[in-house]
C-alpha atoms as a PDB file:
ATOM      1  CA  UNK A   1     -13.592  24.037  -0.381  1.00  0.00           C
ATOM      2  CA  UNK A   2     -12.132  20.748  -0.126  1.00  0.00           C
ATOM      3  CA  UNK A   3      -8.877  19.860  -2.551  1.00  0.00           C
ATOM      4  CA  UNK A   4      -8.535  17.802  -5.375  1.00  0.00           C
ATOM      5  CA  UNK A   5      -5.877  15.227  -5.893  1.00  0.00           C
ATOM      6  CA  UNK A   6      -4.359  17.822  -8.261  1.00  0.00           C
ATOM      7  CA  UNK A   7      -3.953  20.039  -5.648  1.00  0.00           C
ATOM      8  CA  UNK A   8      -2.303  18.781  -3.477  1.00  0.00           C
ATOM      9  CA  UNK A   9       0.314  16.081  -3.027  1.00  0.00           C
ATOM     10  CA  UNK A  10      -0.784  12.257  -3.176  1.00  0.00           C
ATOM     11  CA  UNK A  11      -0.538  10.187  -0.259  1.00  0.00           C
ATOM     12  CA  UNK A  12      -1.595   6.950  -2.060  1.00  0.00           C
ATOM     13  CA  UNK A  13      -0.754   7.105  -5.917  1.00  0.00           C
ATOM     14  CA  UNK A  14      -1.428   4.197  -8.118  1.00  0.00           C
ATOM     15  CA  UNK A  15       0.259   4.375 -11.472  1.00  0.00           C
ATOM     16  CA  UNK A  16      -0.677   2.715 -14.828  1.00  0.00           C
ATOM     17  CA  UNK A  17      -1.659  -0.831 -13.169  1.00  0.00           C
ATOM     18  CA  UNK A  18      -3.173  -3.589 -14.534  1.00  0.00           C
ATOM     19  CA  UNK A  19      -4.156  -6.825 -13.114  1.00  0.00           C
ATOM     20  CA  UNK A  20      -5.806 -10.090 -14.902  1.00  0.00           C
ATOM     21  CA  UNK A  21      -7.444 -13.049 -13.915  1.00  0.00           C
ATOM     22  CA  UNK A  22      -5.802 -15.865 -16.379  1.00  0.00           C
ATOM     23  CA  UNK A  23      -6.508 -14.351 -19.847  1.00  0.00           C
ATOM     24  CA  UNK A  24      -9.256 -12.445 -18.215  1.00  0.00           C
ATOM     25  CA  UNK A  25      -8.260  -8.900 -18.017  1.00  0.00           C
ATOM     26  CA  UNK A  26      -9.360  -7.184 -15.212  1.00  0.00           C
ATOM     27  CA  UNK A  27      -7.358  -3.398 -14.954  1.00  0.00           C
ATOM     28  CA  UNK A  28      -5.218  -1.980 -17.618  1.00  0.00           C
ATOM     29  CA  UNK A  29      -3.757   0.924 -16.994  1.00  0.00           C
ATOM     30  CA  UNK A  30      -5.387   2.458 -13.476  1.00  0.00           C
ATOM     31  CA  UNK A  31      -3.749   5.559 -12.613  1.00  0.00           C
ATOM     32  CA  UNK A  32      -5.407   6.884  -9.321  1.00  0.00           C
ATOM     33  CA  UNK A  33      -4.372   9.388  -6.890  1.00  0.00           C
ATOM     34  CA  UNK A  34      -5.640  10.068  -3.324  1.00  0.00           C
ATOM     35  CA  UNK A  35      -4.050  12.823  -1.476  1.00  0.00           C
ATOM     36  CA  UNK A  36      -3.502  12.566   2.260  1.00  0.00           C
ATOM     37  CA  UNK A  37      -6.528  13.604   4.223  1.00  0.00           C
ATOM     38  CA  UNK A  38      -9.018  13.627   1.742  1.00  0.00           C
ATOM     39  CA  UNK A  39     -11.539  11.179   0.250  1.00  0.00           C
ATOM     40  CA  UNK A  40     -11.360   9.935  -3.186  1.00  0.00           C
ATOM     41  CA  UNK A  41     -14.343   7.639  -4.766  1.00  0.00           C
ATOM     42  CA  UNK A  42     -13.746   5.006  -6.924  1.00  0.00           C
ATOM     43  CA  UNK A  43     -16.981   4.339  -8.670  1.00  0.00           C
ATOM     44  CA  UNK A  44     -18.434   1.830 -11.627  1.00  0.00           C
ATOM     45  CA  UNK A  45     -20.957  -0.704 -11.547  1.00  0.00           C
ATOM     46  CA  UNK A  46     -20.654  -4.316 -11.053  1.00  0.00           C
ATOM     47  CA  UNK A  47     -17.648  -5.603 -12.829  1.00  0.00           C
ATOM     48  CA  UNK A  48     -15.480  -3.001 -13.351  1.00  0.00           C
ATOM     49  CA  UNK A  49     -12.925  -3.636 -11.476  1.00  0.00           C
ATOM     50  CA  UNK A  50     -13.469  -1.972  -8.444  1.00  0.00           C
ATOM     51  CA  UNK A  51     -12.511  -4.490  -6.086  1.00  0.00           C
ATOM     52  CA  UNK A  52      -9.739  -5.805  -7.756  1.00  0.00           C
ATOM     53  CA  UNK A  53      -8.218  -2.232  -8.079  1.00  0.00           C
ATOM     54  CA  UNK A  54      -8.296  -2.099  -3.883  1.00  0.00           C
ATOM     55  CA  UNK A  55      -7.020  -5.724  -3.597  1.00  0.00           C
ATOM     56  CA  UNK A  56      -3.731  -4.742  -6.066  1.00  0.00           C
ATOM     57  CA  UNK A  57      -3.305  -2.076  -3.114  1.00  0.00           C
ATOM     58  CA  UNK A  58      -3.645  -4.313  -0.210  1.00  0.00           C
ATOM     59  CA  UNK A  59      -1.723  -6.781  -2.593  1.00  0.00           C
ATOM     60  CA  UNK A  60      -4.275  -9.849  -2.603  1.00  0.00           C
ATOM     61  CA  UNK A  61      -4.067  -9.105  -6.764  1.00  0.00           C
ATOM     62  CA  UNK A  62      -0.385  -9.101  -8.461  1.00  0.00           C
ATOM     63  CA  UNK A  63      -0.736  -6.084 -10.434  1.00  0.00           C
ATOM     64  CA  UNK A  64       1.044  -7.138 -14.239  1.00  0.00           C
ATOM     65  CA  UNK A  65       2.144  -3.829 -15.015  1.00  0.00           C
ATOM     66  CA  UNK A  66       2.385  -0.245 -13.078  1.00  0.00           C
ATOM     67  CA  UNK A  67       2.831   0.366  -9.552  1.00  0.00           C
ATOM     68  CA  UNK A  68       1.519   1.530  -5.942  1.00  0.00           C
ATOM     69  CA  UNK A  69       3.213   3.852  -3.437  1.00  0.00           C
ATOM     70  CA  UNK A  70       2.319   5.379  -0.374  1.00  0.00           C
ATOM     71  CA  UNK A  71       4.138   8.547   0.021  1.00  0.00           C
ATOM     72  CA  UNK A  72       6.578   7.682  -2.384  1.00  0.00           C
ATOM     73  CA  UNK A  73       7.962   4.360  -1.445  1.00  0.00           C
ATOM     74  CA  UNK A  74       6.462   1.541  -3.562  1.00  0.00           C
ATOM     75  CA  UNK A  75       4.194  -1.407  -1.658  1.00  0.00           C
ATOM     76  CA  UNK A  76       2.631  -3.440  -4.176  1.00  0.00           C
ATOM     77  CA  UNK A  77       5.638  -5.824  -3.530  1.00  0.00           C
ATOM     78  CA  UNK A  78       4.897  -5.950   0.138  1.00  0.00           C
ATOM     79  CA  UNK A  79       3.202  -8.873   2.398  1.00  0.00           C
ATOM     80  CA  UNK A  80       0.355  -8.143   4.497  1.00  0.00           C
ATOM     81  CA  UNK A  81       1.794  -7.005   7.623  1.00  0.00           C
ATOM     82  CA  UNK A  82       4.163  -5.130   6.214  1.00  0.00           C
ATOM     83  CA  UNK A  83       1.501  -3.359   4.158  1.00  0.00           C
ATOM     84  CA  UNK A  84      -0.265  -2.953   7.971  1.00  0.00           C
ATOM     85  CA  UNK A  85       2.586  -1.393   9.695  1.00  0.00           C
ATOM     86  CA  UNK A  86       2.283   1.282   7.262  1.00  0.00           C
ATOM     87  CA  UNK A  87      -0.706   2.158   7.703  1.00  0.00           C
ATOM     88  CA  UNK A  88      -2.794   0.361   4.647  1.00  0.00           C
ATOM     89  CA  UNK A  89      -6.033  -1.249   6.190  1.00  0.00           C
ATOM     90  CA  UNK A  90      -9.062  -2.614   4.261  1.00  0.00           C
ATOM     91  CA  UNK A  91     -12.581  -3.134   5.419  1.00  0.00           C
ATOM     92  CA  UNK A  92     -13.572  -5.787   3.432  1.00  0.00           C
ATOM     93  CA  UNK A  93     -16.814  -6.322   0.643  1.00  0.00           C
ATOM     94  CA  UNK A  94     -19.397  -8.265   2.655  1.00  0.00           C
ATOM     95  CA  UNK A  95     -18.064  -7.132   5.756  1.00  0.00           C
ATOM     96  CA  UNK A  96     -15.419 -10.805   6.519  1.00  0.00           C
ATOM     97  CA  UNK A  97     -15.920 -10.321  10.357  1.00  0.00           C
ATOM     98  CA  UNK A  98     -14.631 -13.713  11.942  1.00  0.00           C
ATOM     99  CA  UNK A  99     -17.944 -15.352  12.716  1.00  0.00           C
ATOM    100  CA  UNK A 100     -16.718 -17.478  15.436  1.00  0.00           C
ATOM    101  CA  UNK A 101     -14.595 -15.555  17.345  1.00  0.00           C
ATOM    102  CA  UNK A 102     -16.322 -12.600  19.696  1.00  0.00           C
ATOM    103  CA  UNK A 103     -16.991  -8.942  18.814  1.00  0.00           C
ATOM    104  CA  UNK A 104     -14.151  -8.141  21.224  1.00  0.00           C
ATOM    105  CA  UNK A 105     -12.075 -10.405  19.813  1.00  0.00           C
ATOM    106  CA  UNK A 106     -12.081  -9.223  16.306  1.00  0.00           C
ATOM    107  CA  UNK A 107     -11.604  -6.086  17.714  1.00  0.00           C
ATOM    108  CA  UNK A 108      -8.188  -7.356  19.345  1.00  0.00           C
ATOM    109  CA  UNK A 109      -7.066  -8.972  16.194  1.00  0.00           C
ATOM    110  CA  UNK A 110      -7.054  -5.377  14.255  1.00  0.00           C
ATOM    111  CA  UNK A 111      -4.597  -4.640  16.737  1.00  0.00           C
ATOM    112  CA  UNK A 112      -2.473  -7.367  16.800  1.00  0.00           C
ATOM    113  CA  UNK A 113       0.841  -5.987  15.220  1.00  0.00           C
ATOM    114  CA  UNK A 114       1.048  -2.910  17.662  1.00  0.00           C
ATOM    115  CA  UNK A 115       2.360  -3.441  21.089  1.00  0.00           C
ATOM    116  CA  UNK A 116       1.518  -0.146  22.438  1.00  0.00           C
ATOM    117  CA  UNK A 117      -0.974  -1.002  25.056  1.00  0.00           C
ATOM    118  CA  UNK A 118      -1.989   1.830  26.100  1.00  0.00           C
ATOM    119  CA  UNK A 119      -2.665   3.136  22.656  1.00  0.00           C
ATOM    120  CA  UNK A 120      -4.468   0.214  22.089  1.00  0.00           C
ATOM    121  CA  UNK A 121      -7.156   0.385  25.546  1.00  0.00           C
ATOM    122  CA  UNK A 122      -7.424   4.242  24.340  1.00  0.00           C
ATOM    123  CA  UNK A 123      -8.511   2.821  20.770  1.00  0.00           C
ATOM    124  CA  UNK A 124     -10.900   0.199  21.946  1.00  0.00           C
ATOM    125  CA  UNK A 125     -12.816   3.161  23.925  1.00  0.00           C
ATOM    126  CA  UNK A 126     -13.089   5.338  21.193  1.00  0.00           C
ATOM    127  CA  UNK A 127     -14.292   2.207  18.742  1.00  0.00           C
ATOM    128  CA  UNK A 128     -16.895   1.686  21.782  1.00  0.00           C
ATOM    129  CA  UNK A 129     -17.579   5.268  21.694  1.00  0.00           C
ATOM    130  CA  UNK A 130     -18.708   5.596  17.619  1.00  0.00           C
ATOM    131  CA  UNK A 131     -20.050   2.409  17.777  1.00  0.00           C
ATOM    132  CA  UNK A 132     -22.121   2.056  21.421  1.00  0.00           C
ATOM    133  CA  UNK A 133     -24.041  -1.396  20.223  1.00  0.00           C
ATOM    134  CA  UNK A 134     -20.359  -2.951  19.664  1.00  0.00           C
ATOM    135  CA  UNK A 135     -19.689  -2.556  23.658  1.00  0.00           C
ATOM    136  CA  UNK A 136     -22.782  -3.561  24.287  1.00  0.00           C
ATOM    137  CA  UNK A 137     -21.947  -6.792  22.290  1.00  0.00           C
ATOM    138  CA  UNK A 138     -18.656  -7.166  23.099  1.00  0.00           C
ATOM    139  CA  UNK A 139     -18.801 -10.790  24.192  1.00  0.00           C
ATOM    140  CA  UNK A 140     -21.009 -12.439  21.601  1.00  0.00           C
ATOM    141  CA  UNK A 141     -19.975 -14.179  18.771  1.00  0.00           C
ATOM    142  CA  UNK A 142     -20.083 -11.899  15.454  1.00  0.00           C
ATOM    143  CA  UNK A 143     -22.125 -14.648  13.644  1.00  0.00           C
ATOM    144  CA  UNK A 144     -24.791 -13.329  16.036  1.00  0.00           C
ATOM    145  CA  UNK A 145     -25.197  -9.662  14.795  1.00  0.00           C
ATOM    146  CA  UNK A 146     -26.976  -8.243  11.979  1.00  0.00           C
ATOM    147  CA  UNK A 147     -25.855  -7.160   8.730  1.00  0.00           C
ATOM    148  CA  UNK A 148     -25.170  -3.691  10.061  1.00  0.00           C
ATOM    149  CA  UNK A 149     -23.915  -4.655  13.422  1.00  0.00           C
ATOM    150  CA  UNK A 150     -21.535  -6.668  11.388  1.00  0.00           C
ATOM    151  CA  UNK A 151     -19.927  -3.443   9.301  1.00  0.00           C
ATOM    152  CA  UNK A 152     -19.629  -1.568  12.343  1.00  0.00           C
ATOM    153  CA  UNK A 153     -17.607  -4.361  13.635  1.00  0.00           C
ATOM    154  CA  UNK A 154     -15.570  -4.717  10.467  1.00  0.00           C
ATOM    155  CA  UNK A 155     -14.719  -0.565  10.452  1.00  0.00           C
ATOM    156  CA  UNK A 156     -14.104  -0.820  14.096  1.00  0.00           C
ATOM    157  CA  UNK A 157     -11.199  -4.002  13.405  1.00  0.00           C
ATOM    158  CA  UNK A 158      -9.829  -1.922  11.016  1.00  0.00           C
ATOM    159  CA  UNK A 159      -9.500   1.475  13.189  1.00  0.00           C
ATOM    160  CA  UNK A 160      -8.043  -0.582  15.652  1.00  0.00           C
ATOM    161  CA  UNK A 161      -5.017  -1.255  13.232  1.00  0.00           C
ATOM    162  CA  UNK A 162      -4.362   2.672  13.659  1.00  0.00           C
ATOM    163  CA  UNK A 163      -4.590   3.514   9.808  1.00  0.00           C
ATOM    164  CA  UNK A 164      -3.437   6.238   7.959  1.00  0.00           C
ATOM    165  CA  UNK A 165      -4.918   5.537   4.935  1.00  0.00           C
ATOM    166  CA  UNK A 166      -8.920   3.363   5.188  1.00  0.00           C
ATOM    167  CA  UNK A 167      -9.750   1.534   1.684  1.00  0.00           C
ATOM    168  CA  UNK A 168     -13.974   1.126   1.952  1.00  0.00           C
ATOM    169  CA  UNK A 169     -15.367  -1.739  -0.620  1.00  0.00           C
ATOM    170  CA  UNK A 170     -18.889  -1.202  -0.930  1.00  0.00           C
ATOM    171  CA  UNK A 171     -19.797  -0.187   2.673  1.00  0.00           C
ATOM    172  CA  UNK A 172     -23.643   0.138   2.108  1.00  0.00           C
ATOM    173  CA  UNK A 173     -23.957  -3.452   0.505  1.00  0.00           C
ATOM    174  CA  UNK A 174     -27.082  -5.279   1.952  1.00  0.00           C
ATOM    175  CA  UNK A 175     -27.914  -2.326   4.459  1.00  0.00           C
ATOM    176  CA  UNK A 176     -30.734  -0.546   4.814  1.00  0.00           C
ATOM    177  CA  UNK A 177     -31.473   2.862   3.448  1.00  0.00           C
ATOM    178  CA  UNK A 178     -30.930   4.196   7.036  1.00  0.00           C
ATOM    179  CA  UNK A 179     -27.966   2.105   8.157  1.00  0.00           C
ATOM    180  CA  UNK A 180     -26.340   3.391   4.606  1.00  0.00           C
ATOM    181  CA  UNK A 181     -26.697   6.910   5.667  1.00  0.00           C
ATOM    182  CA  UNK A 182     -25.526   6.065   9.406  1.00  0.00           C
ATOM    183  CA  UNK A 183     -22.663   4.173   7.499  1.00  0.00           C
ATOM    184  CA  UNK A 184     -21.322   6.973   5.599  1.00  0.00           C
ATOM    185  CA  UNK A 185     -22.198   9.736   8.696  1.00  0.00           C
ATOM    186  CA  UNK A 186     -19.011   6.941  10.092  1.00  0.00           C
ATOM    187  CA  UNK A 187     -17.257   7.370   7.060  1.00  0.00           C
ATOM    188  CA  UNK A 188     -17.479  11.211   7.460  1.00  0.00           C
ATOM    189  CA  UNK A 189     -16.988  11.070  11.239  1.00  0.00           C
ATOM    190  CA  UNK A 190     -13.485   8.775  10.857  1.00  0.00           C
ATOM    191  CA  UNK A 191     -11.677  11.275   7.725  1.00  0.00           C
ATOM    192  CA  UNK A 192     -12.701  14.727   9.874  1.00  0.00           C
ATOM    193  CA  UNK A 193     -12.122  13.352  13.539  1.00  0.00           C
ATOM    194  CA  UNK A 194      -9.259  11.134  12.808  1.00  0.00           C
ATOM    195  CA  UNK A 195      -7.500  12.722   9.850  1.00  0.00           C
ATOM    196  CA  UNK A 196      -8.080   9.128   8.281  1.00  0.00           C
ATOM    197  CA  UNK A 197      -7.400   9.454   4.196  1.00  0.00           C
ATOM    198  CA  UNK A 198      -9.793   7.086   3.007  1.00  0.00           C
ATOM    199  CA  UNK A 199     -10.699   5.199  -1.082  1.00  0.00           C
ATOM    200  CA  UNK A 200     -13.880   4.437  -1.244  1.00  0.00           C
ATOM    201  CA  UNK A 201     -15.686   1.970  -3.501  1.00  0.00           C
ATOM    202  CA  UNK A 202     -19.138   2.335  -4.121  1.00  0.00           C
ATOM    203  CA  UNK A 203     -21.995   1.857  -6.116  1.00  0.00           C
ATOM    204  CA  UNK A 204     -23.649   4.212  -4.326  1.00  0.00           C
ATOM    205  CA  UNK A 205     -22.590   7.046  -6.464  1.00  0.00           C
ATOM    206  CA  UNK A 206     -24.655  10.030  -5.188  1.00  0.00           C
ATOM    207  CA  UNK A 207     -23.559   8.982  -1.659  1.00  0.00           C
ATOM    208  CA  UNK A 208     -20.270   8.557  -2.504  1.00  0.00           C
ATOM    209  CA  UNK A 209     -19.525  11.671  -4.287  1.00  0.00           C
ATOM    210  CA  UNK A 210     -21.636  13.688  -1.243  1.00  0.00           C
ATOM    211  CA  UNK A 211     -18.765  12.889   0.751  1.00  0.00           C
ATOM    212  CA  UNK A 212     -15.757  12.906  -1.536  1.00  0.00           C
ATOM    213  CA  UNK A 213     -13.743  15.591  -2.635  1.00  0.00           C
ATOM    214  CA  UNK A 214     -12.325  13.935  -6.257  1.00  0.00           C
ATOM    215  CA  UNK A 215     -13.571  10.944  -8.105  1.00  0.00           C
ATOM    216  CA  UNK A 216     -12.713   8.485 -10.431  1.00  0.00           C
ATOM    217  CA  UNK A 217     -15.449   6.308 -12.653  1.00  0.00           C
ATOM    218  CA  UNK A 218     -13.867   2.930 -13.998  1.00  0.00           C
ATOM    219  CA  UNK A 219     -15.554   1.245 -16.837  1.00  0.00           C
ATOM    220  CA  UNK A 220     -14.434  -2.186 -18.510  1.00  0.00           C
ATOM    221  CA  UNK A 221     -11.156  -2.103 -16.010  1.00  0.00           C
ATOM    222  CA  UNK A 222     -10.388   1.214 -17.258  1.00  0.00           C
ATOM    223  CA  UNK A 223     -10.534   5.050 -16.066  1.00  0.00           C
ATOM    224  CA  UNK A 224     -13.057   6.750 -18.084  1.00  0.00           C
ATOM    225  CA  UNK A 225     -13.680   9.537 -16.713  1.00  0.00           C
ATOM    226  CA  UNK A 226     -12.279  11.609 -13.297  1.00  0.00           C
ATOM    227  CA  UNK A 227     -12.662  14.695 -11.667  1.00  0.00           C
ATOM    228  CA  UNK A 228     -13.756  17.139  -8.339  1.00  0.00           C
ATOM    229  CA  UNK A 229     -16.703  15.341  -7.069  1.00  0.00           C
ATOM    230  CA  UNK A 230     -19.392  18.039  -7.336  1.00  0.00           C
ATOM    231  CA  UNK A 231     -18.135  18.193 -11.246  1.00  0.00           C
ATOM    232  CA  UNK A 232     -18.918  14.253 -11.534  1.00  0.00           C
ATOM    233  CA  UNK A 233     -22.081  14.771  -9.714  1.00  0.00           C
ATOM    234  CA  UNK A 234     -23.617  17.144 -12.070  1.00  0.00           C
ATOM    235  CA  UNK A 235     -22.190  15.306 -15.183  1.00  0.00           C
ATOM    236  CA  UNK A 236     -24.810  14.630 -17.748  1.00  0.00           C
ATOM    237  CA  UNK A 237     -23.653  11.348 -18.559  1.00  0.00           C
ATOM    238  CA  UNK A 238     -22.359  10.179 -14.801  1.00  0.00           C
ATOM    239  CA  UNK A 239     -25.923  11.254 -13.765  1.00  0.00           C
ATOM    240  CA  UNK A 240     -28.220   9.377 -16.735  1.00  0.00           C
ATOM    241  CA  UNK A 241     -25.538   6.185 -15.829  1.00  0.00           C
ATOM    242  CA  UNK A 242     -25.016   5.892 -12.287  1.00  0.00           C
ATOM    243  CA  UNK A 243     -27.724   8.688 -10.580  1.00  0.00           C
ATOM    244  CA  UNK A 244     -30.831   7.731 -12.916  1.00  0.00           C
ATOM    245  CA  UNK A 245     -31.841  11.133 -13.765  1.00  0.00           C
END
């Protein structure tokens, strides 16, 4: 039986933040743990502030109040690379692939802070390996592929960064019911084969939960409810809001 974030030490911890957009509050008070090696959903419909709680992590959002560590040192004050270098990568909402540039360039660019070469051919193969239509598309430009060509594309630039902890923003938006379930078989696939801790935001909830082991519901900007995943799944209220049943 997998372990909650209460049982075992947090690898990414987010404590008490809030975030606003002008007068426009947006998070107050998001306390969220994930603990390394696990999966942790973060879940609420449209609005809620889903997005802008994984952009104060990856610090594209100055968080007002509270702050983010990874394994205990604080990075909501750090730049981009920085954030990179420790192992923070992620895969955008609506995928962000760089349309003009090729597949195997985008894949190049999610490596381009490590120098380790060798590390880096090794990577490639095993991107080309989970994802067999990226090799086969290596050279054309990534305005060219489809929707789900595209995520595969965006997940692959972001293994290639050599993560250690994966944040997922709505991963199944615009796919088909069949790419969703290939999408989250990948999602799966990267936390057991490559000990990848992963957040993942989703408005997929029964999806989402299948695969995590905790979960955290945010309403209005706020936590409203949290818990082991198969508990949230068989909630009476998370399942007449989010499961339709």
């Amino acid at each position: 039986m997998k372990k909650g974030p209460h049982m075992a030490e947090a690898l990414l911890s987010l404590r008490s933040i809030s975030a606003a957009y002008g007068r426009i509050q947006a998070l107050c008070n998001v306390s969220v743990d994930v603990p390394e090696g696990e999966i942790v959903a973060l879940l609420g419909s449209n609005g809620a502030g889903k997005t802008t709680t994984l952009n104060c992590i990856s610090n594209l959002v100055d968080c007002t109040h509270g702050e983010v560590r990874l394994a205990g040192e604080r990075i909501d004050r750090l730049g981009s690379d920085a954030l990179v270098k420790r192992g923070i990568v992620q895969v955008p909402e609506g995928r962000q692939v760089f349309r003009d540039m090729s597949v195997r360039e985008n894949l190049d660019l999610g490596a381009y802070l490590r120098r380790d070469r060798a590390g880096i051919r090794s990577d490639l193969e095993a991107v080309y390996t989970m994802f067999p239509r990226l090799k086969e598309r290596q050279h054309q430009m990534a305005a060219t592929l489809s929707g789900g060509e595209q995520q595969m594309l965006a997940i692959g630039r972001a293994v290639m960064a050599r993560p250690r902890v994966m944040l997922f923003d709505e991963p199944s938006m615009g796919l088909s019911p069949l790419l969703v379930e290939q999408m989250f078989e990948i999602i799966e696939r990267l936390h057991r084969e490559q000990k990848i801790t992963i957040l993942l935001v989703e408005q997929n909830v029964q999806l989402a939960l299948a695969v995590s082991s905790y979960g955290y519901i945010l309403e209005n900007g706020e936590i409203s409810l949290h818990g082991p995943a198969a508990r949230l799944a068989n909630d009476e209220a998370v399942r007449r809001a989010y499961l339709g049943v």
